[in-house]
N, C-alpha and C. Protein backbone atom coordinates (compact mmCIF):
# COMPACT_ATOMS: atom_id res chain seq x y z
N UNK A 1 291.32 65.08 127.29
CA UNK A 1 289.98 65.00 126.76
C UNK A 1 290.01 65.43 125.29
N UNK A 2 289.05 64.59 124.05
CA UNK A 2 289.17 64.99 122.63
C UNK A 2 288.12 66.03 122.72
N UNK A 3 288.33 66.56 121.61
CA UNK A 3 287.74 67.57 121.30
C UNK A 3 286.30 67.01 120.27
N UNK A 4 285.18 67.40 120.89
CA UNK A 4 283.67 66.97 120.12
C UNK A 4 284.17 66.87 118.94
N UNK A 5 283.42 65.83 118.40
CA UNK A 5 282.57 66.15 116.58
C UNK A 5 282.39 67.38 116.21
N UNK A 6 282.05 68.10 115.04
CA UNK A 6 281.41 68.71 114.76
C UNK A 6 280.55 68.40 113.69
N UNK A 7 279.55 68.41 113.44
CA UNK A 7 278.68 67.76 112.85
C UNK A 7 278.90 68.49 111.35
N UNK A 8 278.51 67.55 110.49
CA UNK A 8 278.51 68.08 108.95
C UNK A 8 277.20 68.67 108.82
N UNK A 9 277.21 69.79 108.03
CA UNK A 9 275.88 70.51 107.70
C UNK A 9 275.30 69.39 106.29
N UNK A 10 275.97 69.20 105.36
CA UNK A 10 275.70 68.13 104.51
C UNK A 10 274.67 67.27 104.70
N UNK A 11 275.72 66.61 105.73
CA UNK A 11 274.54 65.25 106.35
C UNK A 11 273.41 65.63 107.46
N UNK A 12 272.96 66.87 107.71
CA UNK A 12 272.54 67.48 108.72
C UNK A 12 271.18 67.52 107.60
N UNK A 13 271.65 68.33 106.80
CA UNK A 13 270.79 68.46 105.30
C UNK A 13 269.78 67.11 105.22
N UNK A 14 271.16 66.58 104.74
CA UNK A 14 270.27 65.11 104.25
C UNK A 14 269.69 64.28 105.03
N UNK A 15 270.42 64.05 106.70
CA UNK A 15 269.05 63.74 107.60
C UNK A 15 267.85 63.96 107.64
N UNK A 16 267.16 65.71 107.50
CA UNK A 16 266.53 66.07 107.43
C UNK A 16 265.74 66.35 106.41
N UNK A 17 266.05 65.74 105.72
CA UNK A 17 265.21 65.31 104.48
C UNK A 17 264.17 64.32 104.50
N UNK A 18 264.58 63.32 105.33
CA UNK A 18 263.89 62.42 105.57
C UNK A 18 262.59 62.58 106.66
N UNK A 19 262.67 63.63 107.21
CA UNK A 19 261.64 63.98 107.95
C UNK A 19 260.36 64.87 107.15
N UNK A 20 259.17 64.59 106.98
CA UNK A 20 258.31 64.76 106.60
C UNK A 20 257.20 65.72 107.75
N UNK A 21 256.81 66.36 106.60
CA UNK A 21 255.47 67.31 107.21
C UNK A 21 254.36 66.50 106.88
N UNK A 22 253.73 65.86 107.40
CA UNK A 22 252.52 64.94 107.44
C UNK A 22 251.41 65.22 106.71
N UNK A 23 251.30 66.99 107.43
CA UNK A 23 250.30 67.44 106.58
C UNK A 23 249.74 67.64 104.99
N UNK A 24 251.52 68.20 104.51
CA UNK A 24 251.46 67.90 103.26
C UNK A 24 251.96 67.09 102.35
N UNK A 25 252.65 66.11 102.98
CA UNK A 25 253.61 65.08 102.49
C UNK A 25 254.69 65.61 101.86
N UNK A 26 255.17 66.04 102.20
CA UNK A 26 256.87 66.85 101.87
C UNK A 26 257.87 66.84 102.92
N UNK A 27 259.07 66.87 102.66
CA UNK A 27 260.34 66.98 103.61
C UNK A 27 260.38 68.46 103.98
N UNK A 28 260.92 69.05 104.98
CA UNK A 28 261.02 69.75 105.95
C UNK A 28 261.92 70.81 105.07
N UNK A 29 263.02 69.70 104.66
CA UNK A 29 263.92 70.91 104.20
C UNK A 29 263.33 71.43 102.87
N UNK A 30 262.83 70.99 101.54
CA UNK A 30 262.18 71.46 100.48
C UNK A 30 261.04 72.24 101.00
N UNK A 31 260.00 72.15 101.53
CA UNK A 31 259.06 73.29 102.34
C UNK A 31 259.84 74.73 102.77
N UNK A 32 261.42 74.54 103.02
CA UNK A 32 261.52 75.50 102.80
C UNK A 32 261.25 75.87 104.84
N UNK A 33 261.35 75.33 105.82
CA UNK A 33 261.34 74.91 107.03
C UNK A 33 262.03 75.41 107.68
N UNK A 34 263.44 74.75 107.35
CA UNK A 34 264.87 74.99 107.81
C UNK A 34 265.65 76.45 107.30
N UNK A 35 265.81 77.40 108.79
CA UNK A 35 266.12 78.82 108.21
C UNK A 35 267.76 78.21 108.24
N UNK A 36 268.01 77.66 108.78
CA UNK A 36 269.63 77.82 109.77
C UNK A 36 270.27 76.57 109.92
N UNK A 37 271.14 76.48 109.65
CA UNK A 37 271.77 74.94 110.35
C UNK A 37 273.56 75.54 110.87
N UNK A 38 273.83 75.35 111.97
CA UNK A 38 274.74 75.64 112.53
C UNK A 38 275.70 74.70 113.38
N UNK A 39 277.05 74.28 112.79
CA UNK A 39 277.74 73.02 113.65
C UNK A 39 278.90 73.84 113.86
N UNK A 40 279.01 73.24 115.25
CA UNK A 40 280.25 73.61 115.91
C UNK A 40 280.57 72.64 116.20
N UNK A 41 282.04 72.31 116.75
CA UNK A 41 282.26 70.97 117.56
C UNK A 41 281.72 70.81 118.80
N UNK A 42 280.83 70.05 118.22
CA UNK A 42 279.88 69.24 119.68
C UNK A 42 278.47 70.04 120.06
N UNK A 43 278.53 70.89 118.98
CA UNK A 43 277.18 71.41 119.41
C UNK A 43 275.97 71.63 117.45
N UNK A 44 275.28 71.34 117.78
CA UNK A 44 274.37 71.53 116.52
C UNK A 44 273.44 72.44 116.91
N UNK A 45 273.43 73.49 115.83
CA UNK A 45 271.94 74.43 116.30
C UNK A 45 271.18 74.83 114.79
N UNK A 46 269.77 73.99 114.94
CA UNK A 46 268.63 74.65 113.71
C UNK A 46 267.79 75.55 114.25
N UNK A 47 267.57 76.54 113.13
CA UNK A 47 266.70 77.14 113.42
C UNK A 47 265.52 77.13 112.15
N UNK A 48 264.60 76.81 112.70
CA UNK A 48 263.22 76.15 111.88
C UNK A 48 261.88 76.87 112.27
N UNK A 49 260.87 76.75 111.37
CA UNK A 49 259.65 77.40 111.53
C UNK A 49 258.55 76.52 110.89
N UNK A 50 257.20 76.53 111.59
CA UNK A 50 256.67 75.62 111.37
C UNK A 50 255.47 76.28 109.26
N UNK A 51 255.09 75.92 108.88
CA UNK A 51 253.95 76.40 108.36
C UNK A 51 253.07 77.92 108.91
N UNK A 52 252.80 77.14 109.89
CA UNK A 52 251.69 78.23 110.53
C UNK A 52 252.42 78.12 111.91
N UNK A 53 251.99 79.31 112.59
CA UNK A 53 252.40 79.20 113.97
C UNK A 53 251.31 78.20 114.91
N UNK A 54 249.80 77.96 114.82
CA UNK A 54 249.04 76.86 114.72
C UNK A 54 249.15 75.80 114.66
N UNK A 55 250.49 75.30 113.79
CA UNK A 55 250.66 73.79 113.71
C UNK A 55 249.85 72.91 114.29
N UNK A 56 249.37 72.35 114.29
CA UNK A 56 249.24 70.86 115.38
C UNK A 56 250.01 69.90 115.47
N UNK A 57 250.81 70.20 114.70
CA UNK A 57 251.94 68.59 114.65
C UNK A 57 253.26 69.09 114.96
N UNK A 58 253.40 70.35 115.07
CA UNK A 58 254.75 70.56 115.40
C UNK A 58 255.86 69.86 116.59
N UNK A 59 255.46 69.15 117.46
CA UNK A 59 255.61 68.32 118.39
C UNK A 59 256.09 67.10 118.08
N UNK A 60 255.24 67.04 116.78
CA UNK A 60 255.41 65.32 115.94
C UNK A 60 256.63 65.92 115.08
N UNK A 61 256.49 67.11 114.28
CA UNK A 61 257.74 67.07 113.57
C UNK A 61 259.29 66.95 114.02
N UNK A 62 258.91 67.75 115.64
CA UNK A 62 260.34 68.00 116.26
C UNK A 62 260.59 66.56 117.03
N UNK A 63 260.04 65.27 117.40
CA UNK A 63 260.26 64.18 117.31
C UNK A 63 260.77 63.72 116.45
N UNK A 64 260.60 63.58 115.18
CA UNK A 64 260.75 63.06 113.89
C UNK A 64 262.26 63.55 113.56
N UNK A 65 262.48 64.85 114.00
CA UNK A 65 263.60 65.39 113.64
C UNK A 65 265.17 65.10 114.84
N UNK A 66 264.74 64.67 115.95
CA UNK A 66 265.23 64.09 116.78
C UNK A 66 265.93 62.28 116.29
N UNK A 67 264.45 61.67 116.07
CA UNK A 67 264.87 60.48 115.53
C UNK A 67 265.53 60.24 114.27
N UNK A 68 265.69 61.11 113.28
CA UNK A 68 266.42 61.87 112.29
C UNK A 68 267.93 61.31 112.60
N UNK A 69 268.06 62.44 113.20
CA UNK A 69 269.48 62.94 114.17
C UNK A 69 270.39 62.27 114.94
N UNK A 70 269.65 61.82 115.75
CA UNK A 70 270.10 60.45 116.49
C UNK A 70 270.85 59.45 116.44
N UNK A 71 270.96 58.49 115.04
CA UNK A 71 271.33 57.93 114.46
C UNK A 71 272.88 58.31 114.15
N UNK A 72 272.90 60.03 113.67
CA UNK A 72 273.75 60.19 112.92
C UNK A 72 274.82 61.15 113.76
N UNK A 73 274.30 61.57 114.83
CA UNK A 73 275.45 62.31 115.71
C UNK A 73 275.97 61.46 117.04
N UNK A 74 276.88 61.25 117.90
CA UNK A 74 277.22 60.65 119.02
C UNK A 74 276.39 61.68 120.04
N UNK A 75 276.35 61.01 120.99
CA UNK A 75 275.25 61.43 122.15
C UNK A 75 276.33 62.56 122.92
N UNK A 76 277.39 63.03 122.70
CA UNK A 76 278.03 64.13 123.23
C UNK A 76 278.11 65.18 122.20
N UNK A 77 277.10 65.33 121.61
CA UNK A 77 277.01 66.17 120.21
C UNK A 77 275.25 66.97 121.00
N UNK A 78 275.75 68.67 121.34
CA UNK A 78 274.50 69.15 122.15
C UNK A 78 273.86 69.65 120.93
N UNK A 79 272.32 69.05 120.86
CA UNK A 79 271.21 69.73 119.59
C UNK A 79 270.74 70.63 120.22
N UNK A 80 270.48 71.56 119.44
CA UNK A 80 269.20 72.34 119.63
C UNK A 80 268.84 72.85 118.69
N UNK A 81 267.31 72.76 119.02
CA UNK A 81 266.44 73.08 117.47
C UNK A 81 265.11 74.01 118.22
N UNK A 82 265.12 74.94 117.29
CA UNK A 82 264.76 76.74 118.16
C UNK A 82 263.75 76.60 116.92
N UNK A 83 262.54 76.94 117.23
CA UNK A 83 261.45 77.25 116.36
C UNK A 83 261.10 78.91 116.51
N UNK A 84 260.95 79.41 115.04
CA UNK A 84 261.33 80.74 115.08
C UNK A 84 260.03 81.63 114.25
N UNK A 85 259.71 82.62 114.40
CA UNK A 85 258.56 82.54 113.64
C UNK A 85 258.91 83.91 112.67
N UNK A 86 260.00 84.39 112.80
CA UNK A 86 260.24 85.76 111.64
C UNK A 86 261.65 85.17 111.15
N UNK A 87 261.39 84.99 109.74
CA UNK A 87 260.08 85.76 108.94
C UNK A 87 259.37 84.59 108.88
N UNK A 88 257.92 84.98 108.79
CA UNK A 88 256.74 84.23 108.76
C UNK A 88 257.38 83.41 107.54
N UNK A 89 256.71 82.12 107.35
CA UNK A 89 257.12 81.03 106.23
C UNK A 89 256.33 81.53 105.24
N UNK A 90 256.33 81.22 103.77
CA UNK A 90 255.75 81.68 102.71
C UNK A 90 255.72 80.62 101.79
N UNK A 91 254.84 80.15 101.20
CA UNK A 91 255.48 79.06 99.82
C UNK A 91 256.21 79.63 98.90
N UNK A 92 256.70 80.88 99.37
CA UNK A 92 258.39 81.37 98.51
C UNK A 92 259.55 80.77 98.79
N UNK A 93 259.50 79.95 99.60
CA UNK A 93 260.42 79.97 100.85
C UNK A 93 260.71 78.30 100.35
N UNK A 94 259.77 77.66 99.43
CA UNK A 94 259.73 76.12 98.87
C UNK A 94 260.68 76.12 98.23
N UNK A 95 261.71 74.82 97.85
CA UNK A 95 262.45 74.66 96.55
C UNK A 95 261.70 74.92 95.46
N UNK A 96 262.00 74.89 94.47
CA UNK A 96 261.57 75.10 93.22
C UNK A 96 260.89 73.97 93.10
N UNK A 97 261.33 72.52 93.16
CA UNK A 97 260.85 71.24 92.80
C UNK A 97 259.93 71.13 93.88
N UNK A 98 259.34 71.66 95.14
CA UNK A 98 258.38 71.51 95.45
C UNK A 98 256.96 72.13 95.25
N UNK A 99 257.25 73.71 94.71
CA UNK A 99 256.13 74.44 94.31
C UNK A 99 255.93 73.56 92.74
N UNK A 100 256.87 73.16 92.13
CA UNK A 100 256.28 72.29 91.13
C UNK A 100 255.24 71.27 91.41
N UNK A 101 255.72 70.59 92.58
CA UNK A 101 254.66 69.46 93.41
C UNK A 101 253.42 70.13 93.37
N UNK A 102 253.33 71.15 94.00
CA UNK A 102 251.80 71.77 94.18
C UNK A 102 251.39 72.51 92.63
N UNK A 103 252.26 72.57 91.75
CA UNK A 103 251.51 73.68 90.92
C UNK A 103 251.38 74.52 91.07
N UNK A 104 252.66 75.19 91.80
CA UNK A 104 252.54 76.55 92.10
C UNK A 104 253.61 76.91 91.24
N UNK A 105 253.48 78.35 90.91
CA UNK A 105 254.81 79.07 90.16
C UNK A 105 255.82 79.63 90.78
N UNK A 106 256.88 79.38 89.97
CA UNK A 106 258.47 79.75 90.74
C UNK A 106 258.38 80.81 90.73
């Protein structure tokens, strides 16, 4: 038997880029979202937090982030994606180029 994939954090990155927060029209990872990204062979583990613990879409995001993924790992590659709520999210927590988006200061 071979030994799993291990998934690139790189392209783990850049998958998840492409997934959008609806609410504010931004990617997941610039929001500042994504605490954790963790690959082992054959296993992927994020650890992510929503905005608010409230969300309403958080359901839609962790779909989105699935269909993301999918594409880019073989189906013997185990995800898991753990929604975490400490530390609370902050718009500190944004890239730089996204608090620019809002007009907020670095």
């Amino acid at each position: 038997m071979s030994t799993p994939p291990t998934p690139d954090p790189d392209a783990i990155r850049h998958a998840l880029r492409q997934v959008m927060d609806p609410e504010v029209g931004m990617n997941i990872v610039d929001l500042g979202l994504i605490y954790r990204i963790d690959c082992e062979p054959g296993k992927l583990y994020i650890e992510m937090t929503m905005t608010s613990p409230a969300c309403p879409l958080a359901d839609l995001i962790l779909d989105n982030i699935d269909a993301a993924l999918d594409p880019l790992l073989p189906p013997e590659v185990d995800i898991r994606v753990e929604l975490v709520w400490d530390p609370p999210w902050t718009p500190a927590m944004m890239a730089g180029e996204a608090r620019d988006h809002f007009g907020w200061k670095r």
